[in-house]
Every structure is written in C-alpha cells, then in structure tokens.
Protein backbone atom coordinates (compact mmCIF):
# COMPACT_ATOMS: atom_id res chain seq x y z
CA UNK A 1 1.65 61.26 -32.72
CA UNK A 2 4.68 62.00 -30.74
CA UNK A 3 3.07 60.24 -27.57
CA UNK A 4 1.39 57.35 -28.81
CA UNK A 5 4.98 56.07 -29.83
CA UNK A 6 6.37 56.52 -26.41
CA UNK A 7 3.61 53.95 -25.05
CA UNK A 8 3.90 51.50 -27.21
CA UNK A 9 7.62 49.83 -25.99
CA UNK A 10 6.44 50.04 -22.49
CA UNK A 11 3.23 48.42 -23.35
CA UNK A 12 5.43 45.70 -25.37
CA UNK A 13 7.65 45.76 -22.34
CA UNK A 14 5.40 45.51 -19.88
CA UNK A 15 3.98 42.28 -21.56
CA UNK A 16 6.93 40.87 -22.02
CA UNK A 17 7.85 40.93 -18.37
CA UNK A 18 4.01 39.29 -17.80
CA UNK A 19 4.79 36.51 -19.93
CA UNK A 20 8.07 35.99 -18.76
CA UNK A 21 6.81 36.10 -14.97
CA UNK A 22 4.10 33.65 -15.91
CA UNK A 23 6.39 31.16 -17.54
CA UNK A 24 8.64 31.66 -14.79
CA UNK A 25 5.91 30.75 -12.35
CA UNK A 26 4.38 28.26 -14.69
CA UNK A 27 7.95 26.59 -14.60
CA UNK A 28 8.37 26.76 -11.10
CA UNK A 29 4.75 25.07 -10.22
CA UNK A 30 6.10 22.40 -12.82
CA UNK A 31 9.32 22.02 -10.97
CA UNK A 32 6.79 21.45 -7.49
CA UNK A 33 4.48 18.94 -9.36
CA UNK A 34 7.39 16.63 -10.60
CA UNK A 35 9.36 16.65 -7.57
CA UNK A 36 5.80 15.64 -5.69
CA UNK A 37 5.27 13.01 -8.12
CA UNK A 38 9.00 11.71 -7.22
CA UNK A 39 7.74 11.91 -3.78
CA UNK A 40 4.29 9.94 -4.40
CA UNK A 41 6.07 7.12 -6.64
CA UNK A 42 8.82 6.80 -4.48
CA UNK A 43 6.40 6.20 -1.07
CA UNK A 44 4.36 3.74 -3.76
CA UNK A 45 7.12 1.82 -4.03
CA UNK A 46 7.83 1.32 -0.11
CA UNK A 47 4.54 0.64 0.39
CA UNK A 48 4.62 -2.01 -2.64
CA UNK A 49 7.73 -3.41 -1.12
CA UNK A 50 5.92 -3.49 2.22
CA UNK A 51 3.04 -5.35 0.54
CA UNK A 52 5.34 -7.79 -1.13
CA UNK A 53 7.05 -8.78 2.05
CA UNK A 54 3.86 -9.38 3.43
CA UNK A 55 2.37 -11.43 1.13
CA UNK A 56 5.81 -13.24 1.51
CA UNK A 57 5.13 -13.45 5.26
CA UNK A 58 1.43 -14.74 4.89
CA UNK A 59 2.90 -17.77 1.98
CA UNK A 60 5.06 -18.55 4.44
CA UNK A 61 2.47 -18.77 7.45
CA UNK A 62 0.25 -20.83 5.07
CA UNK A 63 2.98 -22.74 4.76
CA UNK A 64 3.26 -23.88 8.37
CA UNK A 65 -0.43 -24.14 8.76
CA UNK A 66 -0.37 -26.59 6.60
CA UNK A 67 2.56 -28.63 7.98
CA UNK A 68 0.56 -28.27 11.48
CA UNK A 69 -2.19 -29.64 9.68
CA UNK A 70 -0.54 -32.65 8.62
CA UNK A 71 1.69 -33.35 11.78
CA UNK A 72 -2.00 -33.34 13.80
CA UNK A 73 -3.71 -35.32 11.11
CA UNK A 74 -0.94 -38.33 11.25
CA UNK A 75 -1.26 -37.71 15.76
CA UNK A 76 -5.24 -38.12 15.23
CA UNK A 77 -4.85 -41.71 15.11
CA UNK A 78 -2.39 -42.34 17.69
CA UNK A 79 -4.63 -41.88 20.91
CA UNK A 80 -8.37 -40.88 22.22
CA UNK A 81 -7.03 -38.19 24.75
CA UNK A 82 -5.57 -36.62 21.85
CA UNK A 83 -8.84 -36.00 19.66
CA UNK A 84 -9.74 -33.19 22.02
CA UNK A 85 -6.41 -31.48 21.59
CA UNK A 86 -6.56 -31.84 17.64
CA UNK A 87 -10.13 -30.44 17.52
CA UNK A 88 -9.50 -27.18 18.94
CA UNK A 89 -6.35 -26.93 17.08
CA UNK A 90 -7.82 -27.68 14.18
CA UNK A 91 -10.59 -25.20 14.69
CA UNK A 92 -8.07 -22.42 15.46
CA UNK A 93 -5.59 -23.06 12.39
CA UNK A 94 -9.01 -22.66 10.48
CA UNK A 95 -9.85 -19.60 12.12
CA UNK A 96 -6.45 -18.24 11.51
CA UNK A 97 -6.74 -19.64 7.84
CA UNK A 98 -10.20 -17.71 7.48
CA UNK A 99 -8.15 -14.31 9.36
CA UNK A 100 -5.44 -14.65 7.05
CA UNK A 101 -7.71 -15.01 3.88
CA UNK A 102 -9.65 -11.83 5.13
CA UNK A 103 -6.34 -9.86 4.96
CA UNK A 104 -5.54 -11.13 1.72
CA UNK A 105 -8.27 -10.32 0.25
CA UNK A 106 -7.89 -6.82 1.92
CA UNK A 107 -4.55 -6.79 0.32
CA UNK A 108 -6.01 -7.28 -3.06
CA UNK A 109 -8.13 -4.47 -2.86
CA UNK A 110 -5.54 -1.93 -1.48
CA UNK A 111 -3.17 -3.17 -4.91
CA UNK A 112 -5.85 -2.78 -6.99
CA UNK A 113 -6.36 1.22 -5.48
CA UNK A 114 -2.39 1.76 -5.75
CA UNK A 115 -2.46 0.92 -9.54
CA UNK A 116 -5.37 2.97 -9.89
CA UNK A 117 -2.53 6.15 -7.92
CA UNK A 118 -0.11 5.00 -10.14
CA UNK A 119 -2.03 5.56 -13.04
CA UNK A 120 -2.99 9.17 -11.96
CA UNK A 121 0.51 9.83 -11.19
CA UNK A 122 1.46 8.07 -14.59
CA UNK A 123 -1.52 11.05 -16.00
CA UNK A 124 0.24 13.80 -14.08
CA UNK A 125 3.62 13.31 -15.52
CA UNK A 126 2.03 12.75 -19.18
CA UNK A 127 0.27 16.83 -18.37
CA UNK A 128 3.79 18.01 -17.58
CA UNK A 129 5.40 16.49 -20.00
CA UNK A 130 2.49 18.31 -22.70
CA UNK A 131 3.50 21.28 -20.23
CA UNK A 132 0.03 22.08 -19.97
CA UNK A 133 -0.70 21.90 -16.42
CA UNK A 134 -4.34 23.21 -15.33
CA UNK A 135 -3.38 24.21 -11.80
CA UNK A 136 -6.76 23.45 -10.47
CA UNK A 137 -6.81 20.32 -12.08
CA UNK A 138 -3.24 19.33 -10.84
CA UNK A 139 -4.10 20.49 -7.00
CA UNK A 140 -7.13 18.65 -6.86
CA UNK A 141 -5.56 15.48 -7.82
CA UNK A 142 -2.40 16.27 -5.56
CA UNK A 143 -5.10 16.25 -2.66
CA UNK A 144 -6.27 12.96 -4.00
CA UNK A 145 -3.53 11.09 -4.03
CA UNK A 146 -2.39 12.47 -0.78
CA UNK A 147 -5.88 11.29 0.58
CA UNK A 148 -5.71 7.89 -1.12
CA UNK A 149 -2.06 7.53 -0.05
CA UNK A 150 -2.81 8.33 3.31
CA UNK A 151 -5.94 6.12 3.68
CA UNK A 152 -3.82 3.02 2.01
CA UNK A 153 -0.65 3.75 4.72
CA UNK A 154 -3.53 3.26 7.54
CA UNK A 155 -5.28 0.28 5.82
CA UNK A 156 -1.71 -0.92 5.80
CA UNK A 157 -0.62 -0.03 9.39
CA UNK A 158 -4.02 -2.19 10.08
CA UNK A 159 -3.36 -4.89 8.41
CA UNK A 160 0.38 -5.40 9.48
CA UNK A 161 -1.32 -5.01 13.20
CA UNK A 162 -3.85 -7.76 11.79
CA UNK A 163 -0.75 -9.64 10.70
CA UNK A 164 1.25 -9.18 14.11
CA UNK A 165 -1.51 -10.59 16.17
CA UNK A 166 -2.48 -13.57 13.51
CA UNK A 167 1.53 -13.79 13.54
CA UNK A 168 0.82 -14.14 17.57
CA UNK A 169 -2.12 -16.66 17.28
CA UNK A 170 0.07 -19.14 15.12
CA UNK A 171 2.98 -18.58 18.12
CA UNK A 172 0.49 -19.78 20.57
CA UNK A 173 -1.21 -22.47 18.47
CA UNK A 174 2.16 -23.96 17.60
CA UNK A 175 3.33 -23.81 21.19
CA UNK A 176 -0.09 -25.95 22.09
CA UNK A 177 0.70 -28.28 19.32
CA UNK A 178 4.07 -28.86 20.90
CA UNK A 179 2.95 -29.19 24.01
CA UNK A 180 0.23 -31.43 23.00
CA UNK A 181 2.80 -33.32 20.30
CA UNK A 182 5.38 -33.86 23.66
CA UNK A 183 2.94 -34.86 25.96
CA UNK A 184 1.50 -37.63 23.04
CA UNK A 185 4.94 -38.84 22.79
CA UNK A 186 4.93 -39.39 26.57
C-alpha cells in the first residue's frame, strides 16, 4: 500500500504540468492568431484605402470624359475638317469609358471577396474570443486568407497598372483634343 501512495502525487503532478504546458501553448498559439488577424485587418484596410482612392481617381476621370465630351460636341458644329478629329476622339473616350467600366466592375468583385476576408477574420476573432481554437481549423483558414489576400494585392497591382495606362490614354486623348481645339480656333 506503501507504494501505490508514492505514485499518485507524481501522477497528479505530472498532469498538472501537461495541462499547464498545454494551456501555455494553447495561449501562446492564441497570442500568434490575434496578432495575425491585426496583421490581416490592418493590410485590409490599406488595401480598402487603396480601393477608395481609386474609385476616387476613376469619378474623377469620368468626370473629364465627360467635359471632353461636351467641349467636342459644342466644336462638332463649328467646321467639316473637324468631324474627323471628333470621331476618333469620340471613339477613344468611349473605349476608355468601356476600359474604365471593365475595371470597375473588377473593383466590385475584388470588394465583394474582401468582405467575404473580413468576415472570416471577423469568425476567427469570435473562436478566440470562445478560446476554442481548433488549430487545424485556424491554419487552414490562415492559409486562406493569406491566399485570398495575396491574389486580391495582384488583382490590385493589375488594375492600378490598368488604371496608369487608361490614366495615360486620357493624357494623350486630351493632348489631341487640344491640339485639335487650338488648331479649330485657328
């Protein structure tokens, strides 16, 4: 009887320390998920910002394509030599129009996927919060979001490219219509 007592604290103890190590790692993996979630939300919100000045970027562009527009539509009348000049330019402000409704449609979609991240990040938090993270669970969506994150920076390294050169286009265009605006007035 003597030596079944003897077992029993280290058994005890022995658990004890297991639990306590597994808390203490359970903790520490908790620690890694929230302060990846900071990470995730906080690159959200650049690329929101990013988003937002674009869209403020492509309002304005509309903006002067439709001021081009008009300034051509009230030359149209002016001369004959000048109806070849307006028809290409109008062709090309509608090809830039069609470009620039491409992208924001593009834009739309690539919202629409980071509220979908934000709600699994949003789902994450709510798990550690419960603090009852599955680990395999948790990893797998870490991956996720890192894939969808990394997929929506490139879709948005495109489109700012697809914004430079439409940004380019309506340089070029507006330098015609000057040239074709000065040499009217001539």
């Amino acid at each position: 009887m003597g030596l079944f007592s003897k077992k029993k604290p280290e058994v005890a103890q022995d658990t004890n320390t297991n639990l306590q190590k597994i808390k203490d790692d359970i903790e520490e993996e908790i620690e890694d998920l929230e302060s990846t979630i900071k990470e995730k939300n906080e690159r959200l919100h650049s690329i929101i910002e990013k988003i937002e000045l674009s869209k403020k970027e492509y309002d304005e562009i509309i903006g002067k394509i439709i001021q081009s527009k008009k300034e051509l539509r009230s030359l149209e009348g002016s001369e004959s030599k000048s109806d070849n000049f307006i028809k290409t330019d109008n062709e090309n402000i509608e090809k830039i129009s069609k470009e620039i409704n491409d992208s924001k449609s593009k834009l739309k979609e690539i919202q629409e996927e980071i509220a979908k991240n934000s709600k699994i990040n949003n789902e994450l938090e709510e798990k550690i919060r419960k603090n009852k993270p599955s680990i395999s669970d948790s990893e797998d969506q870490k991956k996720k979001i890192d894939e969808e994150l990394n997929q929506r920076k490139k879709e948005l390294e495109v489109m700012m490219k697809e914004l430079e050169v439409i940004r380019q286009l309506l340089d070029k265009e507006r330098k015609a219509h000057n040239e074709t605006k000065k040499k009217l007035q001539n």
